[in-house]
Protein backbone atom coordinates (compact mmCIF):
# COMPACT_ATOMS: atom_id res chain seq x y z
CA UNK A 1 0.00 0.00 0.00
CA UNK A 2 1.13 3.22 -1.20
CA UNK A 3 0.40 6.53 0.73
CA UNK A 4 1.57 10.60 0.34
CA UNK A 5 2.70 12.24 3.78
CA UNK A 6 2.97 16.10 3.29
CA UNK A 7 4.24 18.38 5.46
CA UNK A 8 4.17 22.24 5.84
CA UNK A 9 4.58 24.87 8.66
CA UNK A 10 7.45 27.07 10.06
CA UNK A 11 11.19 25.63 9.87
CA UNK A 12 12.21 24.12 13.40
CA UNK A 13 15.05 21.99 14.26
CA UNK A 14 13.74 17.88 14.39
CA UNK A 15 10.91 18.18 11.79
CA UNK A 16 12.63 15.59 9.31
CA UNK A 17 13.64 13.23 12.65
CA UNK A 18 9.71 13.23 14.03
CA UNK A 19 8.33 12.40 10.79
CA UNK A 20 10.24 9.78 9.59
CA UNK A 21 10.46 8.27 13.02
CA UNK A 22 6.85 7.36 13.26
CA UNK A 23 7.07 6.10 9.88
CA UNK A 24 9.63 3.57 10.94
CA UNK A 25 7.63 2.91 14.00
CA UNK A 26 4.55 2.10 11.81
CA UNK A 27 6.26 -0.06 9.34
CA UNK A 28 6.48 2.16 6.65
CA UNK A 29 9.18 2.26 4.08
CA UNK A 30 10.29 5.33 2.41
CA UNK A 31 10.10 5.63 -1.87
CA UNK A 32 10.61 8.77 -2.25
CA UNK A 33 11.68 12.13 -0.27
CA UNK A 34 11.64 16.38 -1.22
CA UNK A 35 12.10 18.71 1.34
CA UNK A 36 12.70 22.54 0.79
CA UNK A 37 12.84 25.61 2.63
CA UNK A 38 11.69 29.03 1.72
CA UNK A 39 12.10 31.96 3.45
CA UNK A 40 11.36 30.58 6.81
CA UNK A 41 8.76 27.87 5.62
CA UNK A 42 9.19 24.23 5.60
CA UNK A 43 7.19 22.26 3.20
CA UNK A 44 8.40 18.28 2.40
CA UNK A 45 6.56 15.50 0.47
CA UNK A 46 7.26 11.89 1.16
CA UNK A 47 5.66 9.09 -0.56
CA UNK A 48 6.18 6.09 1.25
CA UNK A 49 4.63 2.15 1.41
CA UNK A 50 3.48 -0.09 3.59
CA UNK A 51 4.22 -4.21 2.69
CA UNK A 52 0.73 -4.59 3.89
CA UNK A 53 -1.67 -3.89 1.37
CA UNK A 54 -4.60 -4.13 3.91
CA UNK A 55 -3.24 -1.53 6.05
CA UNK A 56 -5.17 0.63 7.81
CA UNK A 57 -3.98 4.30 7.79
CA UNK A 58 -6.80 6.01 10.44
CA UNK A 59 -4.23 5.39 13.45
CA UNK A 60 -0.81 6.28 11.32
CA UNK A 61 -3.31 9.83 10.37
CA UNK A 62 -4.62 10.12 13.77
CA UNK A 63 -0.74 9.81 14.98
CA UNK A 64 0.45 12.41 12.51
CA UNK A 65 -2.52 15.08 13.27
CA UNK A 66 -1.13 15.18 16.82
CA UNK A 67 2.47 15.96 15.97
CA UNK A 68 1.30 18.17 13.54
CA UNK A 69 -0.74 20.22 16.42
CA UNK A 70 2.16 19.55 18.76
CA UNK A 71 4.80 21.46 16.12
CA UNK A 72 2.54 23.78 14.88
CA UNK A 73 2.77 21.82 11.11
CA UNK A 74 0.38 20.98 8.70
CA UNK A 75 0.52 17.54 8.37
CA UNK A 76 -1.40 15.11 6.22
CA UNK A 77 -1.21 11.19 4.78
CA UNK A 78 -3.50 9.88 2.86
CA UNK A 79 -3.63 6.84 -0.09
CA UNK A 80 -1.52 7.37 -2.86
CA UNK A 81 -4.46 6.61 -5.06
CA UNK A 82 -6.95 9.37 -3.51
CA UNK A 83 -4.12 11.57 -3.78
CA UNK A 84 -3.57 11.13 -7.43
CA UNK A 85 -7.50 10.91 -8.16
CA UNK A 86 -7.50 14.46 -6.36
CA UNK A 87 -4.77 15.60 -8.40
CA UNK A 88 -5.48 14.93 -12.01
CA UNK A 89 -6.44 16.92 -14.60
């Protein structure tokens, strides 16, 4: 199962570490990786998978909603496939 974590918010020191850190704590391996900085704005896009197809992502979003409140970020994951469907033209 593939899924798209974005992330956006304020630069801080440990954003990269907390992120990919409870990705590795839920199993997830990571495809693909683009993190920038502008002005004082941190915005990253990971695309990551999960061997198990029947994976449930409500506790992995649930988890990620927290931190996000916790750091002040935007953060999001959802299934690659709604995030392409939402995405096409």
């Amino acid at each position: 199962m593939k899924a798209v974590l974005s992330v956006f918010g304020v630069d801080q020191v440990g954003i990269v570490a907390k992120v990919t850190a409870l990705l590795a704590k839920h199993g997830f391996n990571i495809l693909d990786i683009s993190q920038t900085i502008v002005g004082n704005y941190f915005t990253m896009i990971v695309i990551v998978e999960h061997e198990d197809d029947g994976f449930e992502l409500e506790e992995v979003v649930e988890s990620y909603t927290e931190l996000g409140e916790s750091l002040g970020l935007d953060i999001r994951m959802q299934h690659a496939a709604l995030f392409d469907r939402m995405h096409h033209i």
